[in-house]
C-alpha atoms as a PDB file:
ATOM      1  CA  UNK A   1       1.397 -92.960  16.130  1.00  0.00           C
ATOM      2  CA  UNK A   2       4.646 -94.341  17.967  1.00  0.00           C
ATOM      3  CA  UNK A   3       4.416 -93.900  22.045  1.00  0.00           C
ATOM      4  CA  UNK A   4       6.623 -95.173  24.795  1.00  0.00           C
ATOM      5  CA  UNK A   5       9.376 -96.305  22.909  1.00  0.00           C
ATOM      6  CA  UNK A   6      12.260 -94.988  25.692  1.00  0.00           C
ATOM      7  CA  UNK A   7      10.861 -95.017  29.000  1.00  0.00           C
ATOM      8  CA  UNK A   8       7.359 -95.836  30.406  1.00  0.00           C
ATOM      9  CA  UNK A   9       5.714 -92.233  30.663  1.00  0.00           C
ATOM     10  CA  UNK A  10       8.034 -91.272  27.816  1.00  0.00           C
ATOM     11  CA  UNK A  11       6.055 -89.896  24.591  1.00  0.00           C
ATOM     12  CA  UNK A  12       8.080 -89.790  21.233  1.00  0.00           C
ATOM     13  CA  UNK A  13       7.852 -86.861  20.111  1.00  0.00           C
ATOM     14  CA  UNK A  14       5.226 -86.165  16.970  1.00  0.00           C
ATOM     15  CA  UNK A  15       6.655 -85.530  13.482  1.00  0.00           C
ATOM     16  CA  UNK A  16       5.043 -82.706  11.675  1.00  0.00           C
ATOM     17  CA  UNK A  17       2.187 -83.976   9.129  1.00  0.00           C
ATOM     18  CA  UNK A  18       2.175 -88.002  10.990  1.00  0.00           C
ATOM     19  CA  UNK A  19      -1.371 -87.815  12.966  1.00  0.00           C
ATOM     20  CA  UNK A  20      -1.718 -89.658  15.813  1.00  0.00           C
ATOM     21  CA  UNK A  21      -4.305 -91.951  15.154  1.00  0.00           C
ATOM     22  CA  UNK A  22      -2.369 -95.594  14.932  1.00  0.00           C
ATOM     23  CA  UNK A  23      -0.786 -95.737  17.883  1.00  0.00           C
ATOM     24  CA  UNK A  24       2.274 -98.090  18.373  1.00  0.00           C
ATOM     25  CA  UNK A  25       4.318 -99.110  21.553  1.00  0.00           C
ATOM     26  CA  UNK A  26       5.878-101.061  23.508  1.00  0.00           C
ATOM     27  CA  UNK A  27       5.038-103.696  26.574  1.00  0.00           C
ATOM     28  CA  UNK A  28       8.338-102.957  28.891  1.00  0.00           C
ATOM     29  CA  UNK A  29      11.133-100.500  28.622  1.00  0.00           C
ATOM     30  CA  UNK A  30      13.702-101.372  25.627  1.00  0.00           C
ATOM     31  CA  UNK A  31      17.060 -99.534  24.764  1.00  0.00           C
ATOM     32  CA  UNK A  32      17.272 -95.999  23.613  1.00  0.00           C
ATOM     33  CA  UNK A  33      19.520 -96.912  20.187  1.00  0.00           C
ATOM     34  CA  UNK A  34      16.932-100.271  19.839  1.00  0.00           C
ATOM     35  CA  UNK A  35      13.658 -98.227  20.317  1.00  0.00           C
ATOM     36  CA  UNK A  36      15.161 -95.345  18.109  1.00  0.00           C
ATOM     37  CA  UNK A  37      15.920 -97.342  15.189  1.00  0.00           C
ATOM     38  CA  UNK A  38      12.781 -99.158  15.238  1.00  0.00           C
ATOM     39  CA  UNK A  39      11.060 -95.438  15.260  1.00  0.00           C
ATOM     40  CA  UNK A  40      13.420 -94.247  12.318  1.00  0.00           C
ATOM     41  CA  UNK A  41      12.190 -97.703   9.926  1.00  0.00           C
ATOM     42  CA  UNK A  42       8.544 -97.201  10.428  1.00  0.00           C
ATOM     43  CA  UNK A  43       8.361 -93.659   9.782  1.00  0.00           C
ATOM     44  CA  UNK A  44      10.650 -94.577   7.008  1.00  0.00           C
ATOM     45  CA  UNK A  45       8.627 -97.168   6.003  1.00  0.00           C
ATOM     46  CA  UNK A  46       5.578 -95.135   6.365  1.00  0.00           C
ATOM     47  CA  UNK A  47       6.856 -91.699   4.005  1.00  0.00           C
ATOM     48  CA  UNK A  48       8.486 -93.946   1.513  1.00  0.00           C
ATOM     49  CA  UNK A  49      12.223 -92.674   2.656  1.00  0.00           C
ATOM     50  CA  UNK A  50      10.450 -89.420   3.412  1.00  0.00           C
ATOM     51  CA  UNK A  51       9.214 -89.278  -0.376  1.00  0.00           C
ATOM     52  CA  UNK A  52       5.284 -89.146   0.153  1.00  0.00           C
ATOM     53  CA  UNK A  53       3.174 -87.879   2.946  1.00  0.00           C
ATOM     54  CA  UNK A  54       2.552 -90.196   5.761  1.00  0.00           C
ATOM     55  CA  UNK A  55       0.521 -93.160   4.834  1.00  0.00           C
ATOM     56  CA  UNK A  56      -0.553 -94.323   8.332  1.00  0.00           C
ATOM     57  CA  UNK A  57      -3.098 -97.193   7.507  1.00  0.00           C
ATOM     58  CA  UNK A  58       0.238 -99.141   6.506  1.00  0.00           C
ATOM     59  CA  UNK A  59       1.607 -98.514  10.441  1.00  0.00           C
ATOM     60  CA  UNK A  60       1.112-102.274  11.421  1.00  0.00           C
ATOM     61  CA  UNK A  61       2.923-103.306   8.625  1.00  0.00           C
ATOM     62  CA  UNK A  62       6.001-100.721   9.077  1.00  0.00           C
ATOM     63  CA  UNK A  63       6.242-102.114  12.381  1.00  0.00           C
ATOM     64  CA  UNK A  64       6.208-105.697  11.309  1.00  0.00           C
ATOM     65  CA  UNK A  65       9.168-104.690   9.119  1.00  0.00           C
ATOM     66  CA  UNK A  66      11.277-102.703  11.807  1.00  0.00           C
ATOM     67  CA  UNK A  67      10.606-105.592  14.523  1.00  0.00           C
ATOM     68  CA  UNK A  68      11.841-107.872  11.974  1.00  0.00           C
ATOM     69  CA  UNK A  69      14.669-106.129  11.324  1.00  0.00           C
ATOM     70  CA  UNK A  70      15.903-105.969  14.761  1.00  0.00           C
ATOM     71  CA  UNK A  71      15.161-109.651  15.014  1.00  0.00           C
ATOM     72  CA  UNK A  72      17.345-110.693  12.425  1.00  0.00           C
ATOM     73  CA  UNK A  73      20.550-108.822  14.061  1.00  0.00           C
ATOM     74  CA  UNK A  74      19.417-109.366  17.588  1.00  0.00           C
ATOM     75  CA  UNK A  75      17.562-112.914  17.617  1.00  0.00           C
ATOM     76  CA  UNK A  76      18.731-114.127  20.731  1.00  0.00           C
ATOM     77  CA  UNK A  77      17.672-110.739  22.447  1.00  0.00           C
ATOM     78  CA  UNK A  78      13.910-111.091  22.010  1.00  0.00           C
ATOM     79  CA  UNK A  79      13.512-108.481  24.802  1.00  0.00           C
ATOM     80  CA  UNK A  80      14.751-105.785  22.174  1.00  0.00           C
ATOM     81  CA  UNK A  81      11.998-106.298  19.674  1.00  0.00           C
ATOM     82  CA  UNK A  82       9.364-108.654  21.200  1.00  0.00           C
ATOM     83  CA  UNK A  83       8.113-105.514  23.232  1.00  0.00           C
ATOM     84  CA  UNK A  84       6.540-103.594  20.081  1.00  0.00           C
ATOM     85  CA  UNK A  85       3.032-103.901  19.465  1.00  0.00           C
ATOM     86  CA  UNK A  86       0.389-102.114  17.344  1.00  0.00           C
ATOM     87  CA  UNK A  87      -3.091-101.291  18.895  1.00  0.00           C
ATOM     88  CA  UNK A  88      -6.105-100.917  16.544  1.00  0.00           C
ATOM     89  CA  UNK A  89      -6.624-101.820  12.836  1.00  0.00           C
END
């Protein structure tokens, strides 16, 4: 679900139970503590604080959130959170 957040090349690692399937990256290289925290609020988002199970048809939308997030603290940094996309439906 969530590739290439650290370093071009550079996988996040899979958390148990999250499949794959709605992939989410980025366009260039961003900051470790950036692409980390934008990781942590979607699969955040995603469990429900780690409530539920994984609901990953709701993975554009936790990325909306965490992008928007960093863009309220960062806003003059668009280079931080401009970079995340999410490919498919």
């Amino acid at each position: 679900m969530v590739t290439c957040w650290h370093k071009p090349g550079r996988r996040w690692p899979a958390r148990p139970g999250i499949p794959q399937a709605r992939p989410a990256t980025a366009l260039w290289p961003v900051g470790d503590r950036t692409a980390t925290r934008i990781a942590a609020d979607v699969y955040t988002y995603l469990t429900d604080s780690g409530e539920k199970p994984s609901a990953t048809a709701r993975t554009a939308v936790a990325l909306h959130h965490a992008t928007r997030r960093v863009r309220r603290r960062r806003l003059g940094e668009p280079t931080l959170w401009a970079a995340h996309i999410h490919v498919g439906v």
